[in-house]
C-alpha atoms as a PDB file:
ATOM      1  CA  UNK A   1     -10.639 -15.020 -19.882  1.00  0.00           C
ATOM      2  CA  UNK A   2      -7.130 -14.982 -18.474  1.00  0.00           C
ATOM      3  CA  UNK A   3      -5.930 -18.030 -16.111  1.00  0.00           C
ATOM      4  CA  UNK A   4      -5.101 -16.748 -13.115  1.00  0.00           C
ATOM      5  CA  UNK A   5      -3.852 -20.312 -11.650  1.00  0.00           C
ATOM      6  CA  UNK A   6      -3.116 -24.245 -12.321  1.00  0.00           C
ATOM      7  CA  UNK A   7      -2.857 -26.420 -10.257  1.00  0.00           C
ATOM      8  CA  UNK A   8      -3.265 -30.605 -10.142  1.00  0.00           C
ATOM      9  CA  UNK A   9      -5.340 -30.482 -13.040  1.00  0.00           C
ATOM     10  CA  UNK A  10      -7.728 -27.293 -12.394  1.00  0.00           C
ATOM     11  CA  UNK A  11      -7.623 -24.039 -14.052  1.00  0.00           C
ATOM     12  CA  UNK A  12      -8.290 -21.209 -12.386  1.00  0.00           C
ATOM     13  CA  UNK A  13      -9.851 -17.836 -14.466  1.00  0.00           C
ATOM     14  CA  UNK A  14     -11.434 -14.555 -14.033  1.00  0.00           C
ATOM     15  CA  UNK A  15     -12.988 -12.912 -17.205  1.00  0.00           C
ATOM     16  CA  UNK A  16     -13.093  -9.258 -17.847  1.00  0.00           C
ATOM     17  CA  UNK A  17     -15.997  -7.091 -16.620  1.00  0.00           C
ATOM     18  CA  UNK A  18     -17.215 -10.131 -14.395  1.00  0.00           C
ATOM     19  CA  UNK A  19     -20.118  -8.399 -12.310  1.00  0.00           C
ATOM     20  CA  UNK A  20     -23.394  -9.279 -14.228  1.00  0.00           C
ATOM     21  CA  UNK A  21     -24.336 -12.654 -13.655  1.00  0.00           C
ATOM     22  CA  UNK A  22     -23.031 -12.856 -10.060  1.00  0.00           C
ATOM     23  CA  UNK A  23     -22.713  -9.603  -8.723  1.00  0.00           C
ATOM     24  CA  UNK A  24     -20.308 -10.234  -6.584  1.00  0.00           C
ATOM     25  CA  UNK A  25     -16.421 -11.416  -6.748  1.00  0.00           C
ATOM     26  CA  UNK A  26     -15.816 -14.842  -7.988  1.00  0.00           C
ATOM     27  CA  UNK A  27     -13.829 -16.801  -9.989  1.00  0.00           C
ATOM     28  CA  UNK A  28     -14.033 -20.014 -12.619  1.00  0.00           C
ATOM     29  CA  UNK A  29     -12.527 -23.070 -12.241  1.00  0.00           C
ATOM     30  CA  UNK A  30     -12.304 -25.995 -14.550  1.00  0.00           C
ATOM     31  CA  UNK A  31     -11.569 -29.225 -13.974  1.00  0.00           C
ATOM     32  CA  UNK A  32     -11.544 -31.959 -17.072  1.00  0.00           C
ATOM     33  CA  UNK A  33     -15.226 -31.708 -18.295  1.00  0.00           C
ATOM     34  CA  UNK A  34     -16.447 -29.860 -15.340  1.00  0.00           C
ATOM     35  CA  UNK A  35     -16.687 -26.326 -14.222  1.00  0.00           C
ATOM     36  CA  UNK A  36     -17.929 -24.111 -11.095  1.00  0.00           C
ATOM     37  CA  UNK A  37     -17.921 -20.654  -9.872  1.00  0.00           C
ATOM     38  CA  UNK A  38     -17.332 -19.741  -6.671  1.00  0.00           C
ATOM     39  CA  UNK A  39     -16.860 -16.766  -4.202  1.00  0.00           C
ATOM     40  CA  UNK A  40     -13.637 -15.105  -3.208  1.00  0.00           C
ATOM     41  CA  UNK A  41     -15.520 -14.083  -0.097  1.00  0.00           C
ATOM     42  CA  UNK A  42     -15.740 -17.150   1.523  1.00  0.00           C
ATOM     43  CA  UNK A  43     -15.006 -19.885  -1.152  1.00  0.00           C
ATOM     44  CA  UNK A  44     -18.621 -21.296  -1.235  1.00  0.00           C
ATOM     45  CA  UNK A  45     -19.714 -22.646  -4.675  1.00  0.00           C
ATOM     46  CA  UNK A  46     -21.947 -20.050  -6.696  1.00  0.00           C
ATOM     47  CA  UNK A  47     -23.039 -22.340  -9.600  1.00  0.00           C
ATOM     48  CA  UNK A  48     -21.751 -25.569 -11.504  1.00  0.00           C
ATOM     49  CA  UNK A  49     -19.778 -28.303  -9.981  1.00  0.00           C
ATOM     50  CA  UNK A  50     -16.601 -29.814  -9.443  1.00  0.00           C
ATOM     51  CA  UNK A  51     -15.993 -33.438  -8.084  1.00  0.00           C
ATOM     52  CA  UNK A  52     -15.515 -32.885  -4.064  1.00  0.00           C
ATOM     53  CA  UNK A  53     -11.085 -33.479  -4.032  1.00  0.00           C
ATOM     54  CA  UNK A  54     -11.389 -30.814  -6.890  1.00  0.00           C
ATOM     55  CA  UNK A  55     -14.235 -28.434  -5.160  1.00  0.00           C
ATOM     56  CA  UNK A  56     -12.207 -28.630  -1.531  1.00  0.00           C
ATOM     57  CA  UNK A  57      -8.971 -27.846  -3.190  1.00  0.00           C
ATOM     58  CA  UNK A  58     -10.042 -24.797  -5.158  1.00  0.00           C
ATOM     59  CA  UNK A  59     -11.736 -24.365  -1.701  1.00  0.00           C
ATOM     60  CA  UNK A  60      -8.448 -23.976   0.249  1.00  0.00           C
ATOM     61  CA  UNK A  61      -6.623 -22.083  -2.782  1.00  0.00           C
ATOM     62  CA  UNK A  62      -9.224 -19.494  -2.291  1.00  0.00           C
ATOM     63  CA  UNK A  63      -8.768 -18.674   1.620  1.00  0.00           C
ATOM     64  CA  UNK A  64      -4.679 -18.866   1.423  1.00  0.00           C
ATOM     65  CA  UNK A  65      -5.146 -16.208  -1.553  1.00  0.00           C
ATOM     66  CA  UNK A  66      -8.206 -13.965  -0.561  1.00  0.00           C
ATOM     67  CA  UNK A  67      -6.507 -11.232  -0.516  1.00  0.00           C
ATOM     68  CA  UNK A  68      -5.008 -11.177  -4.185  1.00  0.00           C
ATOM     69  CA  UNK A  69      -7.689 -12.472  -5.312  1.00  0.00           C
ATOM     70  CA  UNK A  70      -9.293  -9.116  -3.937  1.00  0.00           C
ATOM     71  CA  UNK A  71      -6.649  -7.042  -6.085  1.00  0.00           C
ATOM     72  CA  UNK A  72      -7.410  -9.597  -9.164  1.00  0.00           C
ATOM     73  CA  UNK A  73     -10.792  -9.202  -8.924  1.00  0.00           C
ATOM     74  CA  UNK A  74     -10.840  -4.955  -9.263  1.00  0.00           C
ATOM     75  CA  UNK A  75      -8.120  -5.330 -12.223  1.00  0.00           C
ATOM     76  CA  UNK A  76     -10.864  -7.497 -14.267  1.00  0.00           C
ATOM     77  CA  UNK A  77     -13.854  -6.079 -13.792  1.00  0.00           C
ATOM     78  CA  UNK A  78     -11.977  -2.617 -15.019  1.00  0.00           C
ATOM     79  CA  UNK A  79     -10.650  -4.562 -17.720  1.00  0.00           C
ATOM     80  CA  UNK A  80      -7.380  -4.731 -16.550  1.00  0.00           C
ATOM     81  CA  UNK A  81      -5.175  -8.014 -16.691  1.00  0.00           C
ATOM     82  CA  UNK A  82      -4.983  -9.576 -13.571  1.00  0.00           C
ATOM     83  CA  UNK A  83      -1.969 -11.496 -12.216  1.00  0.00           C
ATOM     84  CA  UNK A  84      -0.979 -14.893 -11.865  1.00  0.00           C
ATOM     85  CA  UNK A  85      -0.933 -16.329  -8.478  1.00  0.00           C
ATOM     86  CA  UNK A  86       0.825 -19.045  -6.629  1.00  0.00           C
ATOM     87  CA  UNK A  87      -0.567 -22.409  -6.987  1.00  0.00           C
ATOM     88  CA  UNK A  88      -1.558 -25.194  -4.535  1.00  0.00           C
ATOM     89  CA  UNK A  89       1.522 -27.687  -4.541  1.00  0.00           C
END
């Protein structure tokens, strides 16, 4: 599952083939002991959870980066390695 981003303490990661479970694009993010999914679409939370400073920054790092995270998204699910991306500072 490559990291895609890092930022104040949460990783960012898409894995490989990605469509099963959710059907539709997404990404993971980790923060300490916690993780959530959520959409590229329109950066609602799929599953898990992440405290709310966490959730609303991932949140934000989602809409400013839709749109490579749109060109991520069809690299991994063909099994390609998607790229890095700029992080919240």
């Amino acid at each position: 599952m490559p990291t895609i981003a890092i930022f104040y303490g949460i990783r960012i990661m898409m894995y490989f083939y990605d469509t099963g479970k959710h059907n539709l694009p997404h990404i993971h993010a980790e923060y300490q002991d916690d993780e959530a999914v959520f959409s590229i679409l329109d950066a609602e939370l799929i599953s898990g959870s992440l405290p709310r400073k966490q959730k609303r920054l991932v949140q934000a790092w989602i809409e400013l980066h839709q749109e490579s995270l749109m060109v991520n998204w069809k690299l991994a699910i063909s099994g390609q390695e998607p790229f890095r991306i700029e992080p919240l500072r």
